[in-house]
N, C-alpha and C. Protein backbone atom coordinates (compact mmCIF):
# COMPACT_ATOMS: atom_id res chain seq x y z
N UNK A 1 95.50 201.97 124.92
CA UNK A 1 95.04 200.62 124.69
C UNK A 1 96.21 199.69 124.40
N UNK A 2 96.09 198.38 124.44
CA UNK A 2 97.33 197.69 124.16
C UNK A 2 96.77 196.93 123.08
N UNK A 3 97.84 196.22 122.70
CA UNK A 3 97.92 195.39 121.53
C UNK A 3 96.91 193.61 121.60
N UNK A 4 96.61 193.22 120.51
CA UNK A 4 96.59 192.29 120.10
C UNK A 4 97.72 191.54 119.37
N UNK A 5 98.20 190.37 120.24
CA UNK A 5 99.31 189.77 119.51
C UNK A 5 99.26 188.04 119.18
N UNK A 6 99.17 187.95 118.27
CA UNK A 6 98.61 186.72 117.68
C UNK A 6 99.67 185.61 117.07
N UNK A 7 100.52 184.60 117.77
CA UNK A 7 101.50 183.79 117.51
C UNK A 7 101.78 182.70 116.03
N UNK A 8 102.17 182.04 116.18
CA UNK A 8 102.37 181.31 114.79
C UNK A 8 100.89 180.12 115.06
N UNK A 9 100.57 179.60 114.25
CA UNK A 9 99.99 178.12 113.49
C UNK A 9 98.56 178.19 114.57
N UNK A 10 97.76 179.52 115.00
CA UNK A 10 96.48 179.23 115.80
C UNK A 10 95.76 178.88 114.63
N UNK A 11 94.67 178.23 115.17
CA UNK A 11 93.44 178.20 114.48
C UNK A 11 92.61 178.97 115.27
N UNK A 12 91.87 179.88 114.59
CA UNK A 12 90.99 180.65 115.58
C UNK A 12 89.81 180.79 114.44
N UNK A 13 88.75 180.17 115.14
CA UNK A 13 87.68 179.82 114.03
C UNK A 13 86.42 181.00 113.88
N UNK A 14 85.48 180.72 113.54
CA UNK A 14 84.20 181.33 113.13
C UNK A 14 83.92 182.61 114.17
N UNK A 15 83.70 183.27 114.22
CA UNK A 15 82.32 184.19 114.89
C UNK A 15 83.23 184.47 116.84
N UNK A 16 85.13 184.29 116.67
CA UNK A 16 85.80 184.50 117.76
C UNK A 16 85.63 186.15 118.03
N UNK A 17 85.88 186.27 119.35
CA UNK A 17 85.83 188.27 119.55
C UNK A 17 87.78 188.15 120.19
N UNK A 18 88.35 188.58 119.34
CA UNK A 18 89.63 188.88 120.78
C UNK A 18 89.42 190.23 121.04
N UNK A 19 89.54 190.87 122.45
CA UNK A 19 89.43 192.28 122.82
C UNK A 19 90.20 192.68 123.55
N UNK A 20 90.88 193.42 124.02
CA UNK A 20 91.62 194.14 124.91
C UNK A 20 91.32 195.55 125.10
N UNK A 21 91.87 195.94 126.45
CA UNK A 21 91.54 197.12 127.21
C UNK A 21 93.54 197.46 127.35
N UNK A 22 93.43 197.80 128.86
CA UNK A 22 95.11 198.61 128.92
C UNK A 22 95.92 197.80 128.69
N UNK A 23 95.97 196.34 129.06
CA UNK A 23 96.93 195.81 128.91
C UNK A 23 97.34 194.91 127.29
N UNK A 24 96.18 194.58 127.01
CA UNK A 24 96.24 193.93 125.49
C UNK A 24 95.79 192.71 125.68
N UNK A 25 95.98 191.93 124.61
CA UNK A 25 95.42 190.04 124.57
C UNK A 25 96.65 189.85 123.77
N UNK A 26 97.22 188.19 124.49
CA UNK A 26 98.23 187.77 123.76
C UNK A 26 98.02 186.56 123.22
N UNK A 27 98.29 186.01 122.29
CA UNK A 27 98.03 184.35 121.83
C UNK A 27 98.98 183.91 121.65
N UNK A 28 99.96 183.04 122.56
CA UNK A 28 101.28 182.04 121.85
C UNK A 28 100.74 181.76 120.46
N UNK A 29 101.36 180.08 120.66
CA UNK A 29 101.72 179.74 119.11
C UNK A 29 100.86 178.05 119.46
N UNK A 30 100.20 177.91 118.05
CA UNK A 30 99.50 176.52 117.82
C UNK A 30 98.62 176.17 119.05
N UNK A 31 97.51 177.38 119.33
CA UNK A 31 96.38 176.92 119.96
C UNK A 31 95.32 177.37 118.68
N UNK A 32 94.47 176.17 119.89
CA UNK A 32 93.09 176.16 118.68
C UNK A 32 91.97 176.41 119.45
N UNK A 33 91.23 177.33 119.01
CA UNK A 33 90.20 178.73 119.64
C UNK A 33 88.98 178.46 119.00
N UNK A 34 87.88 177.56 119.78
CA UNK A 34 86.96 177.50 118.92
C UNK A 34 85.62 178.08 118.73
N UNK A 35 85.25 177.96 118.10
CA UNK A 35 83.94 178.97 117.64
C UNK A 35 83.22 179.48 118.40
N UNK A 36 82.79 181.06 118.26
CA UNK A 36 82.44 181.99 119.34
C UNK A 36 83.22 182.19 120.14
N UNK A 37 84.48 181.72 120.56
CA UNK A 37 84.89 181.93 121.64
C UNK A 37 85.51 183.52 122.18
N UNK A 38 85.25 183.84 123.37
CA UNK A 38 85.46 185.41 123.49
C UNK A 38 87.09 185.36 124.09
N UNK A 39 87.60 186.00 124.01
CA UNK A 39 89.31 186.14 124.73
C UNK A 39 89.24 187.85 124.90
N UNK A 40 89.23 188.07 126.36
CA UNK A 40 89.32 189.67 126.37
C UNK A 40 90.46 190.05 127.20
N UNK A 41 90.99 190.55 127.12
CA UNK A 41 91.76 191.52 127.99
C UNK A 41 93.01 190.03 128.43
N UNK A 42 93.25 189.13 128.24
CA UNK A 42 94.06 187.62 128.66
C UNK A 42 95.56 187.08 127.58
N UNK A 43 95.99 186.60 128.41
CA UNK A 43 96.83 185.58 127.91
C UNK A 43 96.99 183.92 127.72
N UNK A 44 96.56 183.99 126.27
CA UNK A 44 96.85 182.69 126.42
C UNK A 44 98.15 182.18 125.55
N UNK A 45 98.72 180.93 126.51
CA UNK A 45 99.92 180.33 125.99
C UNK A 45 99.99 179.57 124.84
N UNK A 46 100.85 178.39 124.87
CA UNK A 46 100.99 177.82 123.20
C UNK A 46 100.31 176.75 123.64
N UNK A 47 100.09 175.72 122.36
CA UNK A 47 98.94 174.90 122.59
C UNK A 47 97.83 174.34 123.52
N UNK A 48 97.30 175.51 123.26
CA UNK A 48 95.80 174.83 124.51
C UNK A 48 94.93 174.81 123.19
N UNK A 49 93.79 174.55 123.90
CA UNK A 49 92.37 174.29 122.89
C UNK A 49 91.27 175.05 123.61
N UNK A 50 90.48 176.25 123.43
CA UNK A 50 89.93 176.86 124.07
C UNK A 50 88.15 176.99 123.38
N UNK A 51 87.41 176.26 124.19
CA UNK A 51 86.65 175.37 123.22
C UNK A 51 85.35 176.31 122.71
N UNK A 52 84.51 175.88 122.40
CA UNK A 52 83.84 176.63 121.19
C UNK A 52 82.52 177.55 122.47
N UNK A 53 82.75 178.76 122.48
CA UNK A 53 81.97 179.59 123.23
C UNK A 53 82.11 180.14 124.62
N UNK A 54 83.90 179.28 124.74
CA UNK A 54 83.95 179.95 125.90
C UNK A 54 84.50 181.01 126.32
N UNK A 55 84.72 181.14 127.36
CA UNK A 55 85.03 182.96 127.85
C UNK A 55 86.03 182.87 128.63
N UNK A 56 87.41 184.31 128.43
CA UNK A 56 88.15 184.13 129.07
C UNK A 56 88.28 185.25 129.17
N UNK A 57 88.56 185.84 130.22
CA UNK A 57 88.30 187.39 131.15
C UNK A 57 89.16 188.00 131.60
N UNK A 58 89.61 189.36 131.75
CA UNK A 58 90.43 190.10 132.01
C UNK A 58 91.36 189.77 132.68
N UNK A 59 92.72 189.90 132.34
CA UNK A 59 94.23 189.41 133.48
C UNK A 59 94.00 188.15 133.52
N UNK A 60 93.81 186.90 133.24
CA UNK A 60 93.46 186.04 133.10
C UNK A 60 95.12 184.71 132.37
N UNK A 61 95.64 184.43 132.91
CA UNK A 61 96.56 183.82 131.87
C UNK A 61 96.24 182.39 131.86
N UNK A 62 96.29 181.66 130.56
CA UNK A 62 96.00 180.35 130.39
C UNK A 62 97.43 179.78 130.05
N UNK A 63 98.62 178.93 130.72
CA UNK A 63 99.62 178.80 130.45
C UNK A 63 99.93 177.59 129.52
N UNK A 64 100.29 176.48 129.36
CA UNK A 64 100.35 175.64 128.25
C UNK A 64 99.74 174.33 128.01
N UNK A 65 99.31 174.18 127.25
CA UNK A 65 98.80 172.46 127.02
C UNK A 65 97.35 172.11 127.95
N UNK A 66 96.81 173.11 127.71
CA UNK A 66 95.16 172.91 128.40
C UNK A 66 94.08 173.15 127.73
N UNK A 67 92.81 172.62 128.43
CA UNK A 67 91.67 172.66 127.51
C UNK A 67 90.76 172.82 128.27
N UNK A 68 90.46 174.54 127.56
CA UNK A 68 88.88 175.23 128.60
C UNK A 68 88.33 174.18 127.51
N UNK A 69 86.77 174.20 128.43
CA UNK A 69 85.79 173.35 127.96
C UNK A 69 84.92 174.26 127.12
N UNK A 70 84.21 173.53 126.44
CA UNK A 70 83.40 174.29 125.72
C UNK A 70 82.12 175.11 126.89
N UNK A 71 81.74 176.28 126.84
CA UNK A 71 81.03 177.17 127.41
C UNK A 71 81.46 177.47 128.63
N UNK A 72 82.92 177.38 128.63
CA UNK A 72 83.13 177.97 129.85
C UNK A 72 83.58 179.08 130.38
N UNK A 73 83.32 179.75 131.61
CA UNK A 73 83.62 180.91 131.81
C UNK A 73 84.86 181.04 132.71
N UNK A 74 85.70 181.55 132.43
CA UNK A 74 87.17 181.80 133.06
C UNK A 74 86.74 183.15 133.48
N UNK A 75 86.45 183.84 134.86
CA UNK A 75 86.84 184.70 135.23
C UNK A 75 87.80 185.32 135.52
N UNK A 76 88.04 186.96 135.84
CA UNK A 76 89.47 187.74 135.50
C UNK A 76 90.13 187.18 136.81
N UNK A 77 91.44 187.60 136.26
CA UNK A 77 92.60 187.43 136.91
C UNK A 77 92.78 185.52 137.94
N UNK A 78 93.04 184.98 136.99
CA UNK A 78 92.94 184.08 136.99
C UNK A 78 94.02 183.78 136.85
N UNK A 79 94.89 182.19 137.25
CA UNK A 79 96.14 181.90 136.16
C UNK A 79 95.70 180.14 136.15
N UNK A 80 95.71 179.78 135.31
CA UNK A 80 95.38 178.36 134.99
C UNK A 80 97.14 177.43 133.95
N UNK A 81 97.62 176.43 135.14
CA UNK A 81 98.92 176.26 135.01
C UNK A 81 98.68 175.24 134.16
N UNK A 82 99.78 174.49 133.60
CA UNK A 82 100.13 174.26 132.56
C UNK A 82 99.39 172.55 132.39
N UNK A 83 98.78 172.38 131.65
CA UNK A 83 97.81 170.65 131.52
C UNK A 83 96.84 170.36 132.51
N UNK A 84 96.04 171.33 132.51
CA UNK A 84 94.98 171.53 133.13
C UNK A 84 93.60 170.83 132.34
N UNK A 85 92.71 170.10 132.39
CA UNK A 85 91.07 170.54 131.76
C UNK A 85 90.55 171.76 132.98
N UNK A 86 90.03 172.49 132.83
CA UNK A 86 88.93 173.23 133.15
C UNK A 86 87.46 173.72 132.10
N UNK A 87 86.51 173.13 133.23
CA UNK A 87 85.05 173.31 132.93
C UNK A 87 84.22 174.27 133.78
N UNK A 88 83.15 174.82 133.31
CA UNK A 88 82.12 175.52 133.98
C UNK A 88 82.07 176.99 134.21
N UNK A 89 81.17 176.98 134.32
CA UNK A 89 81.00 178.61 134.99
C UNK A 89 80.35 179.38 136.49
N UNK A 90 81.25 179.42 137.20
CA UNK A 90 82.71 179.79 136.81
C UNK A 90 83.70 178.59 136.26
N UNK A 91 84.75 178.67 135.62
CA UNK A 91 85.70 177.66 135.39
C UNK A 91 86.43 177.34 136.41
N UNK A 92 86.60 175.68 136.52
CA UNK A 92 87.29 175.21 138.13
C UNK A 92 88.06 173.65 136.99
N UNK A 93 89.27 173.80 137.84
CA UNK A 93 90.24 173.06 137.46
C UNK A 93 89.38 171.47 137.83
N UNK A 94 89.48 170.49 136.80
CA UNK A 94 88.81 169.32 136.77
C UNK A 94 89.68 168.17 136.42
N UNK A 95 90.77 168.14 135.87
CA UNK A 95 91.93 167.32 136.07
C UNK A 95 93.03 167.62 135.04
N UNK A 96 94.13 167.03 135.58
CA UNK A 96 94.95 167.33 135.26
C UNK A 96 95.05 166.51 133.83
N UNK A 97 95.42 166.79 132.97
CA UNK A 97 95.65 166.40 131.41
C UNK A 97 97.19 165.22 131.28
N UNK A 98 96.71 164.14 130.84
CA UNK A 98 98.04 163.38 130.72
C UNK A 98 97.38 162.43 129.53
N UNK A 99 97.62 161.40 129.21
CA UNK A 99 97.82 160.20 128.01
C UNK A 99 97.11 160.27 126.99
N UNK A 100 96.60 160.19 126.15
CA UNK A 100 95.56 160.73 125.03
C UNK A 100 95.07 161.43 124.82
N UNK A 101 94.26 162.22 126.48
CA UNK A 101 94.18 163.73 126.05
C UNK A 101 94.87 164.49 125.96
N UNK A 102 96.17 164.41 127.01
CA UNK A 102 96.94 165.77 126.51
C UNK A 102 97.71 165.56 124.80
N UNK A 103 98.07 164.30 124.35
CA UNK A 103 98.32 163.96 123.22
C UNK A 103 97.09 164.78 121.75
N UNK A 104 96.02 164.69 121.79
CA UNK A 104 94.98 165.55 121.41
C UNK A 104 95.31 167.04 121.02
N UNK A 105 95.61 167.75 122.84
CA UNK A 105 95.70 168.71 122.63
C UNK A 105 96.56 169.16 121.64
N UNK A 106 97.78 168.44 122.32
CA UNK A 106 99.29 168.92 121.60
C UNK A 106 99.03 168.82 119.83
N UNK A 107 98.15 168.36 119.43
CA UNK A 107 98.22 167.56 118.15
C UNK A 107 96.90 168.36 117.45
N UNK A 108 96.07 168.95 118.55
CA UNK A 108 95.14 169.82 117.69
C UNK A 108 95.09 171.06 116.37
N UNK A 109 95.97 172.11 116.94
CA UNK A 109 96.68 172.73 115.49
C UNK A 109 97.00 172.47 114.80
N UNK A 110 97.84 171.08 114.91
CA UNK A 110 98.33 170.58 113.73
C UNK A 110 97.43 169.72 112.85
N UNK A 111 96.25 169.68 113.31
CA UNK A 111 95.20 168.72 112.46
C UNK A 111 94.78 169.96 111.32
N UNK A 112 94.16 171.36 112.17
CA UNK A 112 93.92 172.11 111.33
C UNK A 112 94.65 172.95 110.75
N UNK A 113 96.13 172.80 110.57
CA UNK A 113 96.74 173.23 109.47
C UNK A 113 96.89 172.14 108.20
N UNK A 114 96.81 170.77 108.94
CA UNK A 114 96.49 170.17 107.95
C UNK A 114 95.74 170.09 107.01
N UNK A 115 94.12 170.61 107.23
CA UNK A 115 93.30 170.77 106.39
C UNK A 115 93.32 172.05 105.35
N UNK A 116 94.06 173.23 106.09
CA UNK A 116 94.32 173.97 105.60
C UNK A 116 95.21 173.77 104.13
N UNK A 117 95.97 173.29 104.16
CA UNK A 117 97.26 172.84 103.33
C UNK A 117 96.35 171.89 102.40
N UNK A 118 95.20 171.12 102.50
CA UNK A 118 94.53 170.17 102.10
C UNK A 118 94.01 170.68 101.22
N UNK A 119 92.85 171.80 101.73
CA UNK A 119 92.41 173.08 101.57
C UNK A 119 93.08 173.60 100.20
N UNK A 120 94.11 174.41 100.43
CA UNK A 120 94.73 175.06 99.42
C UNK A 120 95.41 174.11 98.10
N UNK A 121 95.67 172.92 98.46
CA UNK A 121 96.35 172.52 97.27
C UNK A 121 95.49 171.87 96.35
N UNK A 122 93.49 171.78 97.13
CA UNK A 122 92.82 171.26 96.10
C UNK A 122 92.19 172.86 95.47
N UNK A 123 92.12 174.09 95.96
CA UNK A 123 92.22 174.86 95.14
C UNK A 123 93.10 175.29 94.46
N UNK A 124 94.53 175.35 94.56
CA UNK A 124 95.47 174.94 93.22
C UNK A 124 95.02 174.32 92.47
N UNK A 125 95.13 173.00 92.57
CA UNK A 125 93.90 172.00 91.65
C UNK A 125 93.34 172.46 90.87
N UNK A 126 91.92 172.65 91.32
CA UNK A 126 91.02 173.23 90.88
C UNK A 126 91.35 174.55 89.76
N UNK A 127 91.67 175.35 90.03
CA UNK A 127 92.52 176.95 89.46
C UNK A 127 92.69 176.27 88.18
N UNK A 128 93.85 175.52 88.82
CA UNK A 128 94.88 174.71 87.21
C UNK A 128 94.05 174.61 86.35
N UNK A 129 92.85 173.61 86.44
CA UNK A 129 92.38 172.88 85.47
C UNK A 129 91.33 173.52 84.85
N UNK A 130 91.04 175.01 85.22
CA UNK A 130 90.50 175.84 85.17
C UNK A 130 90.70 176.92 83.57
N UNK A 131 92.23 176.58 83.99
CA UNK A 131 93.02 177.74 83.02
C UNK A 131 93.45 176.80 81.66
């Protein structure tokens, strides 16, 4: 079996499956994976947004700065190049990503580490005033 390898600053939210078979699943760095979403046997690169329920399928590589749509199905062996949207099922390239949205993308991880950090320093807070 191969590995699961999981990069710096993802957000990978609620009720996600990552799975792998021979080759493994890889995750760059500062994508955001949203709820339910399945990742099996694939690669995905650094900041995409891979939206809440969708599916991405064996040999499959998602390369940088794109955004599966929510419920969509990426069938295997696929390669989806770099500032892409793709929607549907099957998933089919729907345009190419440039001025606000790709700005979005790039900027999505970093919203939710923000909250994270938000997150933790009002439970510091909290703790403190506790003790």
């Amino acid at each position: 079996m191969g590995p699961i390898r999981i990069g710096k600053n993802n957000s990978i939210q609620d009720n996600c499956v990552i799975h792998m078979s021979e080759s493994g699943t890889f995750i760059g760095n500062n994508n955001t994976i949203g709820h339910g979403a399945i990742l099996h046997n694939c690669t995905i690169g650094n900041d995409n947004v891979i939206g809440m329920n969708a599916v991405v399928l064996d040999g499959t590589t998602i390369e940088n700065e794109n955004v599966i749509a929510a419920g969509s199905v990426i069938t295997g062996n696929n390669k989806i190049t770099n500032r892409q949207l793709v929607a549907g099922s099957p998933g089919q390239v729907k345009k190419e990503l440039s001025g606000d949205s790709l700005w979005w993308v790039q900027e999505s991880s970093k919203q939710y580490l923000k909250l994270v950090e938000r997150y933790e320093n009002q439970y510091r807070y909290t703790s403190a005033q506790k003790s």
